[in-house]
Protein backbone atom coordinates (compact mmCIF):
# COMPACT_ATOMS: atom_id res chain seq x y z
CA UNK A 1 107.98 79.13 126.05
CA UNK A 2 107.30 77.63 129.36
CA UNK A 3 109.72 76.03 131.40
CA UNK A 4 112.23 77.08 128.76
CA UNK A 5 111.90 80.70 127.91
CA UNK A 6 109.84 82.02 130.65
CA UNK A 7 110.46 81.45 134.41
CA UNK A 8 108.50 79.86 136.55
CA UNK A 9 106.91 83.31 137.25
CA UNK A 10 105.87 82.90 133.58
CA UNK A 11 107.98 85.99 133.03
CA UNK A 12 110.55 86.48 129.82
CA UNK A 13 113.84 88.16 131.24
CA UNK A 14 115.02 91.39 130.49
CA UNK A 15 118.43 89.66 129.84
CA UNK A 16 116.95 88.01 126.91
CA UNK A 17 115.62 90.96 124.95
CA UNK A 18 119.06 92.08 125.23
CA UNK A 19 120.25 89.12 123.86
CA UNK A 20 117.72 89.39 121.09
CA UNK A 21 118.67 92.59 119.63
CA UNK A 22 122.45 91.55 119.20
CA UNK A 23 120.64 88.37 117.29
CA UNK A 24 119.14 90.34 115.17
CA UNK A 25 122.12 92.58 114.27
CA UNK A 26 123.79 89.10 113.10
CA UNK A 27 120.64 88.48 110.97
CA UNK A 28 120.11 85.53 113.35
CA UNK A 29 116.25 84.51 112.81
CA UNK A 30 114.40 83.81 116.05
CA UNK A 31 111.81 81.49 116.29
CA UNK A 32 108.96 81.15 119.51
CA UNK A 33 107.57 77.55 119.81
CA UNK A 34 104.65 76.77 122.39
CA UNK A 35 101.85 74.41 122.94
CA UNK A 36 100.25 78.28 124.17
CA UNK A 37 97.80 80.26 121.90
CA UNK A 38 98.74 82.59 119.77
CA UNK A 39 97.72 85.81 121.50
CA UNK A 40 99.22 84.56 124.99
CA UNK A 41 102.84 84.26 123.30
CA UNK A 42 102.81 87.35 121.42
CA UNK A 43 101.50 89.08 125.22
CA UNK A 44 104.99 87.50 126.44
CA UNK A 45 106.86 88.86 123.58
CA UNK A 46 105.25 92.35 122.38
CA UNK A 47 108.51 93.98 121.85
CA UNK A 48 109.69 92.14 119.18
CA UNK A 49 106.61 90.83 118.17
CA UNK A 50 107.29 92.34 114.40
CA UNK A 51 110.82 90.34 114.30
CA UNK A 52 110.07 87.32 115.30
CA UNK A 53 107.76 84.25 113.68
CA UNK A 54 105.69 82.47 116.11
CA UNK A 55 105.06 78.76 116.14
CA UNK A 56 101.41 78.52 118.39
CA UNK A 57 99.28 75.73 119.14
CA UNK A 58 102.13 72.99 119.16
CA UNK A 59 102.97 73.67 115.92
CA UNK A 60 99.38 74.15 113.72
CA UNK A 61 99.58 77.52 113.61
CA UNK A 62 102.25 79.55 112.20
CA UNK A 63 102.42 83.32 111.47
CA UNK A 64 105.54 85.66 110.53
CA UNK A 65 103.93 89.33 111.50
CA UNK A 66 100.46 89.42 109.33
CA UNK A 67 101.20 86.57 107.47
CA UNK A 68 99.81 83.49 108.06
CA UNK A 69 102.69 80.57 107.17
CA UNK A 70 100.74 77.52 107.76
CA UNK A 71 97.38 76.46 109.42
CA UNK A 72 96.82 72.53 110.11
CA UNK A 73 93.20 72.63 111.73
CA UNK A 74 91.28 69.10 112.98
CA UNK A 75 88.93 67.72 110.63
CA UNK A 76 85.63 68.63 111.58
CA UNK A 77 83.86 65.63 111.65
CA UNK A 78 86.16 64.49 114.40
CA UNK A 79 85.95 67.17 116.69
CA UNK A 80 82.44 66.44 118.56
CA UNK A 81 83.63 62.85 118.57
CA UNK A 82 86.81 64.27 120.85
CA UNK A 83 84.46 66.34 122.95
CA UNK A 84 82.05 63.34 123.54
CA UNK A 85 85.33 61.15 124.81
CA UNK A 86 86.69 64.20 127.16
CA UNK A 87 83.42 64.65 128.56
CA UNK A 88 83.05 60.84 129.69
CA UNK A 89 86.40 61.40 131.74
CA UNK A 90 85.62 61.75 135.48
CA UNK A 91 87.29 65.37 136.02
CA UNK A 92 87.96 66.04 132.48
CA UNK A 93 87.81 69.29 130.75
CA UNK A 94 87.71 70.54 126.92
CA UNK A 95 88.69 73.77 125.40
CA UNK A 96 88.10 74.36 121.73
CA UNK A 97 91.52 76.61 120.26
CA UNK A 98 90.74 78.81 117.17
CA UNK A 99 93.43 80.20 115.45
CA UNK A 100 92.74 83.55 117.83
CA UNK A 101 90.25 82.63 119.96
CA UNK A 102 89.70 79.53 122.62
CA UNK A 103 85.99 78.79 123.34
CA UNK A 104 84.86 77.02 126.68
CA UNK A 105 81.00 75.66 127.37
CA UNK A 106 79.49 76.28 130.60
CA UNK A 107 81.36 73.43 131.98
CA UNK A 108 84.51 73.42 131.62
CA UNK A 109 84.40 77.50 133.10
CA UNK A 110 85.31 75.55 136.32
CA UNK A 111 89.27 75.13 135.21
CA UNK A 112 89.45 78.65 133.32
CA UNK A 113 92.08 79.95 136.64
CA UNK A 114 94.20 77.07 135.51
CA UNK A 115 94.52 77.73 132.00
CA UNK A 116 94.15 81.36 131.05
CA UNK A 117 97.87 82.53 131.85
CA UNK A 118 98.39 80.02 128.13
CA UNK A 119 94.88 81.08 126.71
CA UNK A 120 94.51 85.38 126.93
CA UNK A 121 91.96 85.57 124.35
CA UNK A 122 88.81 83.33 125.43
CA UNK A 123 85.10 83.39 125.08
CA UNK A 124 82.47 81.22 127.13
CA UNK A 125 79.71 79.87 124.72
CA UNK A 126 76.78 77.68 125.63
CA UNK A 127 77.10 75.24 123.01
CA UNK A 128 80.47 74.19 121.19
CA UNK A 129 78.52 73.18 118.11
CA UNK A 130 78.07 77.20 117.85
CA UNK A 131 81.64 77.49 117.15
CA UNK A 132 82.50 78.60 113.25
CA UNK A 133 85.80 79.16 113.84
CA UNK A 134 88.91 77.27 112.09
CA UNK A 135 89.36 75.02 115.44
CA UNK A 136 93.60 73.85 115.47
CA UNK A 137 93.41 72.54 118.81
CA UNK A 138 91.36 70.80 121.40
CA UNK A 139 93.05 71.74 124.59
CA UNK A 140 92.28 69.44 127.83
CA UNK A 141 92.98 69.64 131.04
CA UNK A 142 92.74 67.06 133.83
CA UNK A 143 93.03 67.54 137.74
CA UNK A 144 95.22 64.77 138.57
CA UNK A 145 97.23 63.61 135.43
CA UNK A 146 96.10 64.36 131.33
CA UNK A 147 98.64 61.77 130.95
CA UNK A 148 96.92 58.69 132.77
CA UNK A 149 93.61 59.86 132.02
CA UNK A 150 93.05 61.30 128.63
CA UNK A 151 95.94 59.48 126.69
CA UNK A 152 94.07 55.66 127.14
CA UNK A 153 90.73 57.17 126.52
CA UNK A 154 92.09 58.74 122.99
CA UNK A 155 94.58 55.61 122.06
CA UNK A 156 92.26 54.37 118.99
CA UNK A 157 92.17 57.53 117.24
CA UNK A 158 96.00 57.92 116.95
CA UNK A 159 95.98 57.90 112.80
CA UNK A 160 93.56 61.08 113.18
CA UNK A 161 94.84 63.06 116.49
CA UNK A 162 97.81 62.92 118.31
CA UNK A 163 97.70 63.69 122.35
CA UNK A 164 100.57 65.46 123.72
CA UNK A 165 101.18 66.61 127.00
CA UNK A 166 102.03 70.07 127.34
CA UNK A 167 102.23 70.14 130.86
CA UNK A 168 101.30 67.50 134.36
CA UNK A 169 97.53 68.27 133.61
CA UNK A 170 97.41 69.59 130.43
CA UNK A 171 96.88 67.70 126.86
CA UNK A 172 97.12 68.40 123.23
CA UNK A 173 94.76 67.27 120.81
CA UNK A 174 96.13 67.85 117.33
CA UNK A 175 95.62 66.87 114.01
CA UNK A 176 98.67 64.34 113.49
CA UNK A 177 100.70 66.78 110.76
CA UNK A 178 100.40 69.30 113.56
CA UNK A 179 103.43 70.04 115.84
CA UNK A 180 106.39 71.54 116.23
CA UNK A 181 108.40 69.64 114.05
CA UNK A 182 106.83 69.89 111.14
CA UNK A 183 106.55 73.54 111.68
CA UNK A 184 109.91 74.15 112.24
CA UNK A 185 110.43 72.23 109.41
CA UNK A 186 107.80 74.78 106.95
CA UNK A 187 110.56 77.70 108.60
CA UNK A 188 113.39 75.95 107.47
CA UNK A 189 112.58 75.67 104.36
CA UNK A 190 111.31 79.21 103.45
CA UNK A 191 114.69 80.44 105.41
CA UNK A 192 117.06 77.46 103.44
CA UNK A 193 118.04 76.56 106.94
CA UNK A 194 119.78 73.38 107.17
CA UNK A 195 119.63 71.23 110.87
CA UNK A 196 123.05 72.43 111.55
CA UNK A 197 122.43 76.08 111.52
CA UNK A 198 119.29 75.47 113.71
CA UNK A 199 119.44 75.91 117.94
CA UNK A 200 116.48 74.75 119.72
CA UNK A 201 115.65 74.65 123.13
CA UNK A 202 112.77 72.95 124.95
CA UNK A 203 111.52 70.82 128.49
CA UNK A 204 108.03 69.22 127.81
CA UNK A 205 106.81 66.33 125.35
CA UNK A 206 105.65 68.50 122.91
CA UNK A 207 108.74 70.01 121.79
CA UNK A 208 110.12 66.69 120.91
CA UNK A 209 110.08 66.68 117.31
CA UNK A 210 111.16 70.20 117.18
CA UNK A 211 114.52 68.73 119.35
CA UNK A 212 115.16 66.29 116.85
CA UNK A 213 115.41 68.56 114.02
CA UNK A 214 118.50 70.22 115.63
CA UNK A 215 121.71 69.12 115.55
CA UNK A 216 122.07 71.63 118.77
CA UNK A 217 119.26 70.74 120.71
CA UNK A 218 119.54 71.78 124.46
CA UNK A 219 117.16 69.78 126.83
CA UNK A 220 116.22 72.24 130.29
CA UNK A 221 117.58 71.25 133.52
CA UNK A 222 114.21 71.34 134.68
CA UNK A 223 113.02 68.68 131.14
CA UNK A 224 111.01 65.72 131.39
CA UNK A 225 113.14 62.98 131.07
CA UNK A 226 111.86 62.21 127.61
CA UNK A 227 113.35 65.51 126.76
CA UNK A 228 116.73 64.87 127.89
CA UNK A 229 116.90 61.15 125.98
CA UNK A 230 116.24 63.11 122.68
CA UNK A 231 118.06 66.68 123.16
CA UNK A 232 121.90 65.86 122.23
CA UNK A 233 123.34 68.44 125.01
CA UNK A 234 121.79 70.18 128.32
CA UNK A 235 121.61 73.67 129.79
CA UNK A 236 120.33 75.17 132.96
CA UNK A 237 116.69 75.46 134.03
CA UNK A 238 114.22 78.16 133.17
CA UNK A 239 114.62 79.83 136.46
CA UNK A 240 118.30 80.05 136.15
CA UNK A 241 118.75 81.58 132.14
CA UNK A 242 119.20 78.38 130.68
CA UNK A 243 118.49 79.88 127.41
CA UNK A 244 120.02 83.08 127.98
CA UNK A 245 123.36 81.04 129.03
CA UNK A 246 123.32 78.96 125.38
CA UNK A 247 122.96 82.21 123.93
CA UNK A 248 125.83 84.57 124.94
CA UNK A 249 127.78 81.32 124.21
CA UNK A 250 126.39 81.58 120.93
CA UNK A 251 126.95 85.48 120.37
């Protein structure tokens, strides 16, 4: 979704939802990835929310209108350990990311402008341990860089979370099983989709499995270089209808 689907405006073209419904008249399935919440992609793409599956949450939770197609949450018991390593990081901030709801404790309220455009459906609670919710995702968000800071500090835990970065300040704590890859992958297989029948697009780290599932995976002008060493061909950037372009190819 961003910097591939939506502008830098965070907007979704009116170009593409033409595109969409000749897609759909070819039976072509479409499929929305994003490290975003659920709610905050379906916001984006209301008007074909019923014909379209969404992938949310980098990839741990997946839902195909009221069907929920696969939920990969973290293990409890390692979630207050996470919170206890964010919260030793000078200017480091946790979100906990329900399947429909994000939570945020008194202090981390401080970087709520900087993520609620990805995270529409919040609440503010005093303590995290009240949480009961299913949490898939441990969203955190640094000032200067999530990848300097909060990848070294979560290093020793990589056979129970994977970090991602979604963004310059913005990490991804998952349960390892959970991202985009592997929920492509669950799509594929309910749809008997093989890799060469597949088109994926995507600019940021955690759409690098998804890439490699592809045998037509388009990196964004605009990618981070890791992108572009995985994705076998390029396109334009998100401000200039990079997807849209690969797509009236396509049609």
């Amino acid at each position: 979704m961003d910097g591939t689907l939506l502008n830098s405006r965070h907007e979704v073209s009116n170009r593409f939802f033409e595109l969409f419904q000749e897609l759909k008249k070819r039976n072509i399935q479409f499929v929305a990835a994003s490290g975003r919440q659920y709610h905050s992609m379906v916001e984006k793409l209301d008007e074909i929310k019923n014909d379209i599956i969404f992938i949310s949450e980098n990839g741990a939770f997946v839902k195909e209108g009221d069907e929920e197609l696969s939920v990969t949450p973290i293990k409890q018991g390692l979630i207050q350990e996470l919170l206890d390593i964010v919260d030793s990081i000078d200017g480091g901030y946790a979100m906990l990311c329900g399947k429909y709801k994000s939570y945020l404790d008194g202090s981390s309220r401080s970087f709520l402008e900087e993520i609620k455009e990805y995270y529409s459906c919040y609440e503010v609670v005093n303590d995290y341990t009240t949480v009961t919710d299913e949490i898939v995702k441990i969203a955190v968000y640094h000032g200067i860089s999530a990848e300097e800071f909060i990848y070294p500090k979560t290093k020793h835990l990589t056979d129970q979370v994977t970090a991602t970065a979604s963004g310059p300040n913005r990490a991804d704590l998952n349960q390892p099983d959970a991202h985009t890859g592997n929920a492509l992958q669950k799509v594929m297989d309910a749809y008997d989709i093989q890799s060469d029948e597949v088109l994926v697009f995507g600019d940021y780290n955690n759409d690098i499995e998804m890439l490699k599932l592809s045998e037509y995976s388009f990196a964004m002008a605009n990618a981070h270089p890791n992108v572009k060493k995985v994705a076998r061909y390029d396109t334009a950037s998100h401000n200039d209808f990079g997807v849209e372009r690969i797509l009236e190819k396509l049609l």
